[in-house]
Protein backbone atom coordinates (compact mmCIF):
# COMPACT_ATOMS: atom_id res chain seq x y z
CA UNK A 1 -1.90 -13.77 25.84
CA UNK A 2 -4.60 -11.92 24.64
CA UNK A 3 -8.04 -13.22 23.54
CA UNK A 4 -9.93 -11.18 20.90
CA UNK A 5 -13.53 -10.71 19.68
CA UNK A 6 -15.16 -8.15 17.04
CA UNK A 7 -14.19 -5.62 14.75
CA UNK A 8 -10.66 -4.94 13.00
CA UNK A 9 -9.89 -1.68 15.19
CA UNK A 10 -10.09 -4.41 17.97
CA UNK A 11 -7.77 -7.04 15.91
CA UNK A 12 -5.62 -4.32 15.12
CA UNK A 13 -5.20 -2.93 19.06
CA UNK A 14 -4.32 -6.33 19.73
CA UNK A 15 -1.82 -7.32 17.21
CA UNK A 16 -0.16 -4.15 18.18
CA UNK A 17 0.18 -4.65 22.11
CA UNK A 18 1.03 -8.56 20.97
CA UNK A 19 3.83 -7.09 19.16
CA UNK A 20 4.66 -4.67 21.76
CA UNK A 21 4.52 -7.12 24.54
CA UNK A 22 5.23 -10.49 22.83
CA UNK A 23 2.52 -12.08 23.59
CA UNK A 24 0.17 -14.71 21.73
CA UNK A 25 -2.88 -13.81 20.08
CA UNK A 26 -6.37 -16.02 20.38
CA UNK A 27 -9.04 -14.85 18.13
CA UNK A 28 -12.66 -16.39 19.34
CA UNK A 29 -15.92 -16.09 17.53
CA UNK A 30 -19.06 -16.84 19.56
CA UNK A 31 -21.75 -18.84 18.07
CA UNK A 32 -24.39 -18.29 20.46
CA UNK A 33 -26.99 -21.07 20.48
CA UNK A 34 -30.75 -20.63 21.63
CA UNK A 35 -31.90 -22.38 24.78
CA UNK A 36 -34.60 -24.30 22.42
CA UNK A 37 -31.94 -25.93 20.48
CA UNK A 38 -29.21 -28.71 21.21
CA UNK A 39 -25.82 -27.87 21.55
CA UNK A 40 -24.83 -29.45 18.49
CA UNK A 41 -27.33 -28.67 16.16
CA UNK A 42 -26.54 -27.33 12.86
CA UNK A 43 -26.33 -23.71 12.73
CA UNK A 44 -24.54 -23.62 8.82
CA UNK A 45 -24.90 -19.70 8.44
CA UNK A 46 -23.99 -18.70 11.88
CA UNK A 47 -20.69 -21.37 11.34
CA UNK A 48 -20.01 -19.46 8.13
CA UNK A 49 -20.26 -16.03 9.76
CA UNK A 50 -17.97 -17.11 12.65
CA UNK A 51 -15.48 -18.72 9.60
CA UNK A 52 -14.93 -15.44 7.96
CA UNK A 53 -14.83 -13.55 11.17
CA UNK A 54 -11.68 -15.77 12.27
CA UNK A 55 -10.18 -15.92 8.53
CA UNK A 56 -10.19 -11.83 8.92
CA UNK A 57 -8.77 -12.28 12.13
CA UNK A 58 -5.46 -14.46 10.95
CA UNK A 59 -5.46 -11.76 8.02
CA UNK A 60 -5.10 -8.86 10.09
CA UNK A 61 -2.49 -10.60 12.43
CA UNK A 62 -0.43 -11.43 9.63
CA UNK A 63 0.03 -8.00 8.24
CA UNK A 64 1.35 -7.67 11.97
CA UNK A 65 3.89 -11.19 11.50
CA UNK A 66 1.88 -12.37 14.02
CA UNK A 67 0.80 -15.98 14.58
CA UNK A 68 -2.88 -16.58 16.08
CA UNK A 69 -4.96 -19.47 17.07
CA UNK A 70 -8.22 -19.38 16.22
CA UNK A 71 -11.53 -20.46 18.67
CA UNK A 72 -15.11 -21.13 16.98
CA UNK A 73 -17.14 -22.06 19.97
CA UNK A 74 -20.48 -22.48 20.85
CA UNK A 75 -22.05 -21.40 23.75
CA UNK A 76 -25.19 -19.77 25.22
CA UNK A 77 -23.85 -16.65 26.01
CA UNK A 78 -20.99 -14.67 24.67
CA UNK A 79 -20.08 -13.92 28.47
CA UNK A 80 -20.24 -17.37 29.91
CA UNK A 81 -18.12 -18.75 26.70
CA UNK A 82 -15.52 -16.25 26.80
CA UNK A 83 -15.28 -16.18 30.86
CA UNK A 84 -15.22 -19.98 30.55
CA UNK A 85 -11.99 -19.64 28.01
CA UNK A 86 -9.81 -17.02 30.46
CA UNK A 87 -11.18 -18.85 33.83
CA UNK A 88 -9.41 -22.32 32.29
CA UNK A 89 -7.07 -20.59 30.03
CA UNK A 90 -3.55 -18.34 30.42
CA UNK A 91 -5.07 -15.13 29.10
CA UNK A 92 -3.78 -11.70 30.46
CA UNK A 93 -6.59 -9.60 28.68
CA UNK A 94 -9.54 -9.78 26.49
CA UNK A 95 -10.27 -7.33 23.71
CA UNK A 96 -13.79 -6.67 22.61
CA UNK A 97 -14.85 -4.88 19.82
CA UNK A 98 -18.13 -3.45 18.22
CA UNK A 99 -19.64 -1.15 15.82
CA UNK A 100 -21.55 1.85 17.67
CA UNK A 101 -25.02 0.64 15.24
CA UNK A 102 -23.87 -3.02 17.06
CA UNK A 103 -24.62 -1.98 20.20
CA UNK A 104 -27.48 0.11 19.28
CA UNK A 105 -29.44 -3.00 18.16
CA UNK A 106 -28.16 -5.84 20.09
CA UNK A 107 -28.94 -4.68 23.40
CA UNK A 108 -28.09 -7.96 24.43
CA UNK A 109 -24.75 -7.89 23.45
CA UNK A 110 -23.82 -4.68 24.72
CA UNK A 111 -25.73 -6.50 28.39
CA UNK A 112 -23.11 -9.46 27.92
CA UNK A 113 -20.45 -7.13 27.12
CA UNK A 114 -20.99 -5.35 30.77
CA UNK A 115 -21.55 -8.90 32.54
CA UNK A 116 -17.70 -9.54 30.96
CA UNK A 117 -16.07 -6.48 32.16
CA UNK A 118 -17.39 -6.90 35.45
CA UNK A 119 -16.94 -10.40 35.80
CA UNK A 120 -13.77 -11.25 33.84
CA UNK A 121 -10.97 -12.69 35.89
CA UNK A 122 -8.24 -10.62 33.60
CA UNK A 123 -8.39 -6.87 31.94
CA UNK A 124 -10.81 -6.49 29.55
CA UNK A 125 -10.30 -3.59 26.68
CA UNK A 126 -13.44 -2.49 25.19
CA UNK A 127 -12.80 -0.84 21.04
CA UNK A 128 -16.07 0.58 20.24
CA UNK A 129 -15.89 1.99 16.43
């Protein structure tokens, strides 16, 4: 099982060892909340962006005959809600993916990013495009 987050070079590495290896594809988008806000409080553009993200997601895996389930989640950090998924989950590897300009001006991504591939309990393939 693979878990996937980011761009389509990284849905389309995954869809490809899935078919390869017959294994089952999760897609997750992150929603990462502030610490000033509740949990549950509305976040309608963020929901939208993480919507389209995993609508691409099922796209891409269909041109592959693939199945997917697809994870909107909200968390504080990327790193604690994806290591949170694979520590409860079956999950051989986690695919990350990001624009170069991505990590250029969310230096806090690209700091979650490392926490996850030093932390996660599984592989973790990085697709920087």
């Amino acid at each position: 099982t693979a878990r996937i987050l980011g761009n389509t070079e990284a849905l389309q590495t995954a869809c490809q060892l899935a078919k390869s290896f017959g294994a089952t594809l999760t897609a997750v988008h992150v929603i990462e909340m502030p610490p000033s806000l509740p949990m549950h409080a509305p976040m309608e553009k963020r929901e939208a962006v993480g919507e389209a993200a995993l609508k691409r997601a099922e796209a891409v895996s269909r041109e592959y005959n693939l199945s997917i389930d697809l994870k909107l989640v909200r968390a504080r950090t990327i790193e604690g809600a994806i290591l949170e998924l694979v520590t409860h989950g079956e999950y051989d590897m986690v695919i990350v993916g990001a624009r170069k300009d991505e990590l250029k001006e969310k230096d806090h991504f690209a700091l979650e990013i490392q926490k996850l591939l030093k932390t996660a309990p599984c592989r973790v393939l990085f697709c920087k495009s």
